[in-house]
N, C-alpha and C. Protein backbone atom coordinates (compact mmCIF):
# COMPACT_ATOMS: atom_id res chain seq x y z
N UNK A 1 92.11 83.82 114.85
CA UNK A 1 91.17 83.50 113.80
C UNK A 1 90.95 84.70 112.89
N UNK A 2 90.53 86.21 113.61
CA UNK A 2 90.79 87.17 112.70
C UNK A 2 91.99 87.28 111.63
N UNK A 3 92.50 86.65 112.20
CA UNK A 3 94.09 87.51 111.36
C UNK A 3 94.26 86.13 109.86
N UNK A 4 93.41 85.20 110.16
CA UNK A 4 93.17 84.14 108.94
C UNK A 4 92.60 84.38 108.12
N UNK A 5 91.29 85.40 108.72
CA UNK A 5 90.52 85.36 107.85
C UNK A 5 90.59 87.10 107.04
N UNK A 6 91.44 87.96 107.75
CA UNK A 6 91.97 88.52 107.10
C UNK A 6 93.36 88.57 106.16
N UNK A 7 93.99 87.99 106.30
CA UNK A 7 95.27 87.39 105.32
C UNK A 7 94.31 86.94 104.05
N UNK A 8 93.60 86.11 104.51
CA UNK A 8 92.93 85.24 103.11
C UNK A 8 91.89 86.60 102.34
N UNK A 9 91.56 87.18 103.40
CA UNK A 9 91.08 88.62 102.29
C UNK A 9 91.50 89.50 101.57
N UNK A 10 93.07 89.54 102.46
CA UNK A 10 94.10 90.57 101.38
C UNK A 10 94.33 89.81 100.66
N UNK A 11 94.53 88.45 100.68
CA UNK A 11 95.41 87.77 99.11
C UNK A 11 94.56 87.79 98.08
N UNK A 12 92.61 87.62 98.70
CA UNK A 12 91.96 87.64 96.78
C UNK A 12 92.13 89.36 96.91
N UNK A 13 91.94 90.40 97.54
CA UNK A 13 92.38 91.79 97.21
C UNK A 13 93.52 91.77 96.06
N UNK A 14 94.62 91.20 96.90
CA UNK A 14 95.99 91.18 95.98
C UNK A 14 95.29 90.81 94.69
N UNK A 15 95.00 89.71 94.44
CA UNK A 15 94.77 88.51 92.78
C UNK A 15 93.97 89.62 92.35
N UNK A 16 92.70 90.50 93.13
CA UNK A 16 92.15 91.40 91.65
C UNK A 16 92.70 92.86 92.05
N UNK A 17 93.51 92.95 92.02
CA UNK A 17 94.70 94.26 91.74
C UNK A 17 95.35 93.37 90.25
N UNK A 18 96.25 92.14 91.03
CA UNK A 18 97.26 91.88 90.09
C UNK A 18 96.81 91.17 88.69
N UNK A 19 95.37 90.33 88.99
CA UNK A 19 95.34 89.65 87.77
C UNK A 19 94.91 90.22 86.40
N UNK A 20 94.42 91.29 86.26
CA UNK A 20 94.56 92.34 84.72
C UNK A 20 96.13 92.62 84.60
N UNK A 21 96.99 92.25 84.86
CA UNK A 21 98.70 93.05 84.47
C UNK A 21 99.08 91.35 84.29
N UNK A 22 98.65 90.63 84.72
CA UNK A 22 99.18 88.82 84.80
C UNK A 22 98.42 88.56 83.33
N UNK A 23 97.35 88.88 83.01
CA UNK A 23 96.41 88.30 82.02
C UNK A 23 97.28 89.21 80.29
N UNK A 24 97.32 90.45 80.88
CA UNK A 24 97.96 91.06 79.28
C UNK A 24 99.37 90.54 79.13
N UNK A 25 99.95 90.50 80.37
CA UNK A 25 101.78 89.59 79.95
C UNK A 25 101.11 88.18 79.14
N UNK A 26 100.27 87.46 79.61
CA UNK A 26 100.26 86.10 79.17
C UNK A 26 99.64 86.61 77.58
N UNK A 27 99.00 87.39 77.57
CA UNK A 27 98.59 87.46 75.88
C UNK A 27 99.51 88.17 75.52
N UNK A 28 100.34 88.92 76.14
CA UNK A 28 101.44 89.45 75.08
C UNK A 28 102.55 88.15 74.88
N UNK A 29 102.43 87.28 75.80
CA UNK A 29 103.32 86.37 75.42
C UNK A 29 102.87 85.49 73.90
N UNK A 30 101.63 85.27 74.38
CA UNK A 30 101.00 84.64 73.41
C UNK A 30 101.27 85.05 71.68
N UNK A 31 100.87 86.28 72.13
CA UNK A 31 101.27 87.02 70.54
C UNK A 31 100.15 87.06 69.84
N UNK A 32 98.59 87.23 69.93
CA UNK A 32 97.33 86.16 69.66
C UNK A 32 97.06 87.95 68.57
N UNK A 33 96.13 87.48 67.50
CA UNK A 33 95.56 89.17 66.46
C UNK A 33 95.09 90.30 67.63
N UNK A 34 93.74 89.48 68.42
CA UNK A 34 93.08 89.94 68.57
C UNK A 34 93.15 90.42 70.27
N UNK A 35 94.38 91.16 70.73
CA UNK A 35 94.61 91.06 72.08
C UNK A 35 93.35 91.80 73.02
N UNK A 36 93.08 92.59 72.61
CA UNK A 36 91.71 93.76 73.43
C UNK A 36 90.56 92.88 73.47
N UNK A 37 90.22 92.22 72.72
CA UNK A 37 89.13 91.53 72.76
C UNK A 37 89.13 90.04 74.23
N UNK A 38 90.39 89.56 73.64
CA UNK A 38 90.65 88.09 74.42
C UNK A 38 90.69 88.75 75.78
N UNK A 39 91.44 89.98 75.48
CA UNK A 39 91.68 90.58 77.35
C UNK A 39 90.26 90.78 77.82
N UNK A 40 89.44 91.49 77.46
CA UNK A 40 88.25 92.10 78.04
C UNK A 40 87.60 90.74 78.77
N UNK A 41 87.35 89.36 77.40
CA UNK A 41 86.70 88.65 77.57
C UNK A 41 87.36 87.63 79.07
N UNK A 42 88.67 87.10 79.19
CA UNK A 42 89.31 86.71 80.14
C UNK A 42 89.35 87.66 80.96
N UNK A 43 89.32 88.90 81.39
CA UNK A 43 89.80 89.35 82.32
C UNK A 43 88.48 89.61 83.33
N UNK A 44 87.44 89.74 82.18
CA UNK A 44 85.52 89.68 82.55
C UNK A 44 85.38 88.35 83.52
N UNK A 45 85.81 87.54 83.13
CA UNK A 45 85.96 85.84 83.86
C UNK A 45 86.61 85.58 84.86
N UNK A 46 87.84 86.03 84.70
CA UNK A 46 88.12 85.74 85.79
C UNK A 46 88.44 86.55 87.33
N UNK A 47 88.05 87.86 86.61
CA UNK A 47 87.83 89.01 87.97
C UNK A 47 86.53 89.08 88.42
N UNK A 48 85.20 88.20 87.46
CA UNK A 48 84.37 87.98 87.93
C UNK A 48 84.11 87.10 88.81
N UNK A 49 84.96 86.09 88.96
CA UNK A 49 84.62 85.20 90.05
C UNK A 49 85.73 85.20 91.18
N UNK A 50 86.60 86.06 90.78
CA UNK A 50 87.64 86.95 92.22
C UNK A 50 86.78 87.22 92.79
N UNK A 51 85.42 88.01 92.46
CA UNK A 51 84.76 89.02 93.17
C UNK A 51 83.68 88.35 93.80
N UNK A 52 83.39 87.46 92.78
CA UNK A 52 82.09 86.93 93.71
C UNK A 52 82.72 85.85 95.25
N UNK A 53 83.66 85.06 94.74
CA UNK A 53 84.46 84.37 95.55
C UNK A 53 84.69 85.65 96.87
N UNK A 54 85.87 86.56 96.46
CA UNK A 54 85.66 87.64 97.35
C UNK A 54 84.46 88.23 98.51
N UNK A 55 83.21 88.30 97.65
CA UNK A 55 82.03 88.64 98.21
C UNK A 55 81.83 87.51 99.33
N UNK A 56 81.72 86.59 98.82
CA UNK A 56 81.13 85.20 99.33
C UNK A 56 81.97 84.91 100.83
N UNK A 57 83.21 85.53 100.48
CA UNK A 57 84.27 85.03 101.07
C UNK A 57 84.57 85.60 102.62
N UNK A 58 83.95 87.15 102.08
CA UNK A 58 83.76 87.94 103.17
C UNK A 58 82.69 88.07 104.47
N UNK A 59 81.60 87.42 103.82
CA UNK A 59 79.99 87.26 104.67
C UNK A 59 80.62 85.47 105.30
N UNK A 60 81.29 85.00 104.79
CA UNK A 60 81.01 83.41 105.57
C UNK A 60 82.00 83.70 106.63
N UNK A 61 83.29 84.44 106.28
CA UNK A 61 84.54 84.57 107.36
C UNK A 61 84.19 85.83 108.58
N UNK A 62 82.68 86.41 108.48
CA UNK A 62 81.71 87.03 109.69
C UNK A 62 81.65 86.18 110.38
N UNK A 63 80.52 84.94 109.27
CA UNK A 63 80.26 84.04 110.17
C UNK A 63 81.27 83.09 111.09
N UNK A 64 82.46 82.51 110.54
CA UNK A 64 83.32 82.16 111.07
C UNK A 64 83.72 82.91 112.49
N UNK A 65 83.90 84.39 112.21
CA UNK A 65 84.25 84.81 113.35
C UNK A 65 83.07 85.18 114.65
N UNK A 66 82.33 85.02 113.81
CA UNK A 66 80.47 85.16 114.79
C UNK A 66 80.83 83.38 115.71
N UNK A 67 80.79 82.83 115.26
CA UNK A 67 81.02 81.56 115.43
C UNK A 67 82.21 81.21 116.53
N UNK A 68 82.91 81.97 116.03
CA UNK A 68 84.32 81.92 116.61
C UNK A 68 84.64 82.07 118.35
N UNK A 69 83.19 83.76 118.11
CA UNK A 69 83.45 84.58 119.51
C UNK A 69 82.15 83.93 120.30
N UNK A 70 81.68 82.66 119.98
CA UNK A 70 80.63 82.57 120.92
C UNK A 70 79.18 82.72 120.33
N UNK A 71 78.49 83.52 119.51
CA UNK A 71 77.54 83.65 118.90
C UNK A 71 76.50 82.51 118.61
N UNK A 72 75.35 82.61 118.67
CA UNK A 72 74.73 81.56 118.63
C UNK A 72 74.20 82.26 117.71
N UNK A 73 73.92 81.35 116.53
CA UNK A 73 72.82 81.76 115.36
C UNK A 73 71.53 81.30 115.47
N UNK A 74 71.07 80.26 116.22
CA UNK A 74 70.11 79.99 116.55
C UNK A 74 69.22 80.20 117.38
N UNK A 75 69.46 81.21 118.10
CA UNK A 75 68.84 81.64 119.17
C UNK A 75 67.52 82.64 118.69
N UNK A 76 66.82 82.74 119.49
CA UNK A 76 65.39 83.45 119.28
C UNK A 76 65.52 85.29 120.06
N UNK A 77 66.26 85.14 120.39
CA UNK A 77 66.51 86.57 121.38
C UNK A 77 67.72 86.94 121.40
N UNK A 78 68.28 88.21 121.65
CA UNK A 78 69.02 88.77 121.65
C UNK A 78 70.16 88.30 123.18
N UNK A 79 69.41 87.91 124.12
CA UNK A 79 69.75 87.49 125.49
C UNK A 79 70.81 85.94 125.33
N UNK A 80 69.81 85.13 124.51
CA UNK A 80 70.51 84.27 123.83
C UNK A 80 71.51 84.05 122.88
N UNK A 81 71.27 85.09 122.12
CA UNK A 81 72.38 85.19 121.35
C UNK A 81 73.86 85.39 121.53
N UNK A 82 73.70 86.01 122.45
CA UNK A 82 74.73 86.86 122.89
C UNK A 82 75.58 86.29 124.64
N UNK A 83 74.83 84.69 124.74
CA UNK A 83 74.78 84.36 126.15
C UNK A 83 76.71 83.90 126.40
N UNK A 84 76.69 83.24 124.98
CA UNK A 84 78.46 82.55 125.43
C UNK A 84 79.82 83.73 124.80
N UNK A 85 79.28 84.61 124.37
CA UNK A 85 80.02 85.69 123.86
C UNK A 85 80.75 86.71 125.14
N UNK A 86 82.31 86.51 125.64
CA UNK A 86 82.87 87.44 126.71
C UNK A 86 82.68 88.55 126.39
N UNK A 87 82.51 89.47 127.22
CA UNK A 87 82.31 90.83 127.51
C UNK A 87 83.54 91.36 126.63
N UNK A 88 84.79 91.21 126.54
CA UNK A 88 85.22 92.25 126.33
C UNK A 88 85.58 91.84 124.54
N UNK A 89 84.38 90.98 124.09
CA UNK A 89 84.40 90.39 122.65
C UNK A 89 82.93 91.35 122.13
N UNK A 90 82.08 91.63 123.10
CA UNK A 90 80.61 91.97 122.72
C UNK A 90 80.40 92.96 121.92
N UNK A 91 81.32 94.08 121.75
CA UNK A 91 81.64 95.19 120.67
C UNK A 91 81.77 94.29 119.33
N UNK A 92 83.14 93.61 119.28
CA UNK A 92 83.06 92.75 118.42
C UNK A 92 82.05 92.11 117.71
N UNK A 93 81.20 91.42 118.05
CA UNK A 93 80.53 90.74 118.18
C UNK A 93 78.99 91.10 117.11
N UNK A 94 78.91 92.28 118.22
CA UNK A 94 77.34 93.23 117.82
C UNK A 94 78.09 93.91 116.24
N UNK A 95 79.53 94.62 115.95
CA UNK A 95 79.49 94.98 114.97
C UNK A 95 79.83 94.19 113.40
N UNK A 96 79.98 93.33 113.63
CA UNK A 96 80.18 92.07 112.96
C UNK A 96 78.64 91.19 112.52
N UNK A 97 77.47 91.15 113.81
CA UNK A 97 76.11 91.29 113.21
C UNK A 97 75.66 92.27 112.70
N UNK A 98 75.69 93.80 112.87
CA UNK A 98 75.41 94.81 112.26
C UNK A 98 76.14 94.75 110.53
N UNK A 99 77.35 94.29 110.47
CA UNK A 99 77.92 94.55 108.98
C UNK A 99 77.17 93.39 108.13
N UNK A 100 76.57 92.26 109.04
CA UNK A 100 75.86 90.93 108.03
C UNK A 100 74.54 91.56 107.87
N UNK A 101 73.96 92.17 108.41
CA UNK A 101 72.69 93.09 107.91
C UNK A 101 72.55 93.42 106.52
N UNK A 102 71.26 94.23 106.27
CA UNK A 102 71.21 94.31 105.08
C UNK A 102 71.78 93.43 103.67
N UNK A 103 72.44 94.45 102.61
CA UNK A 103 72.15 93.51 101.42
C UNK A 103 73.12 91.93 100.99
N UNK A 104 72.66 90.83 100.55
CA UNK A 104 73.28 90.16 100.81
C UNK A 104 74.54 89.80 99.85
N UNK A 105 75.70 89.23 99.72
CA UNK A 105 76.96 88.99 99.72
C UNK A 105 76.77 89.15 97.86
N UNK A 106 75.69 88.30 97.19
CA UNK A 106 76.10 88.57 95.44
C UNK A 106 75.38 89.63 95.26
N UNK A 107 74.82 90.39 95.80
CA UNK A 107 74.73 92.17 95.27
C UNK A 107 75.78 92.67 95.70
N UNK A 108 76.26 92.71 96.95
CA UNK A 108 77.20 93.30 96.97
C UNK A 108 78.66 92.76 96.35
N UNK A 109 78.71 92.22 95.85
CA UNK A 109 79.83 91.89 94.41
C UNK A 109 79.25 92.35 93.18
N UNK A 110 78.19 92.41 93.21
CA UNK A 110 77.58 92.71 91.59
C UNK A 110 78.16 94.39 91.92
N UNK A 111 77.48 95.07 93.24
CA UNK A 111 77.69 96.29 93.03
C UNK A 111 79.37 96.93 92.59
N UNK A 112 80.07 96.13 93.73
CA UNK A 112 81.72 96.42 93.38
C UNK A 112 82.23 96.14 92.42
N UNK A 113 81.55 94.33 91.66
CA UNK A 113 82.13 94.88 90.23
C UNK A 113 82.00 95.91 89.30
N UNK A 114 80.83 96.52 89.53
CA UNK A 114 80.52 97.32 88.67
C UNK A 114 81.78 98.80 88.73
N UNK A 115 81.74 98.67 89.97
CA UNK A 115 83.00 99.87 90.71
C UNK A 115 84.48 99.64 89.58
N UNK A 116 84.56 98.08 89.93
CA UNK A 116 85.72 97.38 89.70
C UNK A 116 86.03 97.75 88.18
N UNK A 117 84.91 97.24 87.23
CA UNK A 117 85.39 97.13 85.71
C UNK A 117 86.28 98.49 84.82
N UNK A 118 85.94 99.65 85.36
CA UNK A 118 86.68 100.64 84.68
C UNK A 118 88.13 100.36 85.17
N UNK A 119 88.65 99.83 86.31
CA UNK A 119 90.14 99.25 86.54
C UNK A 119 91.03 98.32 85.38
N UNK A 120 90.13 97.52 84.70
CA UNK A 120 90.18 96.69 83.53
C UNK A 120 90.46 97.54 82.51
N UNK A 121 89.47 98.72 82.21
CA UNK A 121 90.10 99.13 80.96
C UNK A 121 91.30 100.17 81.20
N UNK A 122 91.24 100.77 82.42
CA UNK A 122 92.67 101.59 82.72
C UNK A 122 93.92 100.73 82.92
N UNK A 123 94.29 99.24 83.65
CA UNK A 123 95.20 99.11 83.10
C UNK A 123 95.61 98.58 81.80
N UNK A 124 94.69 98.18 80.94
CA UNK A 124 95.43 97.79 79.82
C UNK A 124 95.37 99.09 78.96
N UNK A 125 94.80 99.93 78.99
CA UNK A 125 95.63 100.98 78.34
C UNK A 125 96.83 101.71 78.81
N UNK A 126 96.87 101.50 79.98
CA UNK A 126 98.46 101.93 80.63
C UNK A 126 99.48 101.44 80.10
N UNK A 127 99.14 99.71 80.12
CA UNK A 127 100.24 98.53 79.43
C UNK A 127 100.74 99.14 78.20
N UNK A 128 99.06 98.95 77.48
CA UNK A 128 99.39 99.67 75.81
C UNK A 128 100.13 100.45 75.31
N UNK A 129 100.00 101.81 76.17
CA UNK A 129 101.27 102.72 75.58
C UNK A 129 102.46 102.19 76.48
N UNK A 130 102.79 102.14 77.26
CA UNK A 130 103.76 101.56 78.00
C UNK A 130 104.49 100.37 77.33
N UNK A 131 104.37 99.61 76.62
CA UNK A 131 105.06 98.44 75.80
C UNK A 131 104.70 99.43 74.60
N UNK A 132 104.28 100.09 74.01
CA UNK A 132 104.24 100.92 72.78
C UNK A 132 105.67 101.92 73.02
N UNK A 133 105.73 102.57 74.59
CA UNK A 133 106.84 103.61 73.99
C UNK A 133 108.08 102.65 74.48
N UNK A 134 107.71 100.82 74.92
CA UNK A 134 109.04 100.06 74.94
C UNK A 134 109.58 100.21 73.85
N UNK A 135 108.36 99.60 73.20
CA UNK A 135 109.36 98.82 71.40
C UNK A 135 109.76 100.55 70.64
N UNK A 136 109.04 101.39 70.60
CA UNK A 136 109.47 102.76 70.18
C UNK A 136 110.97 103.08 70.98
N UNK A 137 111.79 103.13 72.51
CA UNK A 137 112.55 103.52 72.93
C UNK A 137 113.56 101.90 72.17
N UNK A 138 113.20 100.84 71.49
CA UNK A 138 114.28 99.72 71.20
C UNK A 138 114.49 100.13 70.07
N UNK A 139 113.47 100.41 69.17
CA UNK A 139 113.86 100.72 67.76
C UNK A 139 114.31 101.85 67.40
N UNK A 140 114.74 102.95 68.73
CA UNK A 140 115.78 104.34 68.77
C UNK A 140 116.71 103.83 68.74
N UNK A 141 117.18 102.91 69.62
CA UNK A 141 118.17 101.89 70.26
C UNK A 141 118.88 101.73 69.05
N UNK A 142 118.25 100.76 68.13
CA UNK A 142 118.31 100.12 66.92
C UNK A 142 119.33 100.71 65.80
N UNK A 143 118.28 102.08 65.94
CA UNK A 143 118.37 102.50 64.82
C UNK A 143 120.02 103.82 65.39
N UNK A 144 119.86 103.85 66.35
CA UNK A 144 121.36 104.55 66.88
C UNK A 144 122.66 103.32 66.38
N UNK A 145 122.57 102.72 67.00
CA UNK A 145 123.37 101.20 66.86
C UNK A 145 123.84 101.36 65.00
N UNK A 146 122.94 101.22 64.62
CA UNK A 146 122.98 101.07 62.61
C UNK A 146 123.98 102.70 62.60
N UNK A 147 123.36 103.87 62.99
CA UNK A 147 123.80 104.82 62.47
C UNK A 147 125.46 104.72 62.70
N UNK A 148 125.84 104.10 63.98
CA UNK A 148 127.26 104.16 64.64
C UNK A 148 128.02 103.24 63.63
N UNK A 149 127.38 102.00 63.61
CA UNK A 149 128.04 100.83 63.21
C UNK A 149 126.93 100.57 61.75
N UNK A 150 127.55 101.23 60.41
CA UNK A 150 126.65 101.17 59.20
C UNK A 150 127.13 99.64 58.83
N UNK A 151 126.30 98.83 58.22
CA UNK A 151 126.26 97.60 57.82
C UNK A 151 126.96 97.88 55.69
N UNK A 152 128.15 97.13 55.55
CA UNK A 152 128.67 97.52 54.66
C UNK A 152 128.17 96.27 53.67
């Protein structure tokens, strides 16, 4: 069950790594005036709800695994809580209630996005010059090509 609910955590990890470099190909495909703008605004959208999804995603798949190892959420005592949970799960167990403590799942996405958003504007300025010194290294290309082979 761990290893489900970690797979499904690396893949939204993966989507907000990859989806700012997926979002500027599709507007460079596009070809659109106003690319910095459309990016900020799409990339605001939809890494915003990577994250909250993410957040959300991470506090319920506790519970899943709270659930998983025996845990009773309903219990009034600690004696109870902890009654169908095997011994050699109870580490498990206790640190998995300790990480659901404190603050809950949309602050802690609000806080990481906040971490997150300067990632947004570093890669699309990476892209930027990076397809800037493309078309600059084609039109050397180009212009070598003309010098070899002059058009009569």
């Amino acid at each position: 069950m761990q290893i489900i609910t970690t797979s499904i955590s690396f893949i939204l990890l993966i989507g907000l790594i990859v989806s700012p470099s997926f979002i500027i190909y599709k507007l460079n495909q596009l070809n659109v005036k106003y690319n910095f703008i459309l990016y900020i605004i799409s990339a605001i959208l939809i890494t915003s709800i990577l994250t909250l999804f993410f957040a959300w995603w991470s506090h319920y798949s506790d519970k899943i695994l709270l659930s998983y190892y025996g845990y009773n959420f309903d219990s009034m005592n600690d004696i109870e809580r902890f009654e169908n949970v095997s011994t050699e799960n109870l580490d498990k167990v206790k640190n998995l209630e300790m990480s659901m403590m404190g603050i809950g799942w949309p602050l802690k996405a609000i806080m990481s996005y906040l971490v997150y958003c300067p990632y947004l504007l570093i890669v699309y300025i990476i892209t930027f010059f990076y397809t800037k010194m493309k078309k600059k290294n084609i039109q050397k290309r180009l212009n070598d090509v003309e010098a070899i082979n002059p058009k009569i």
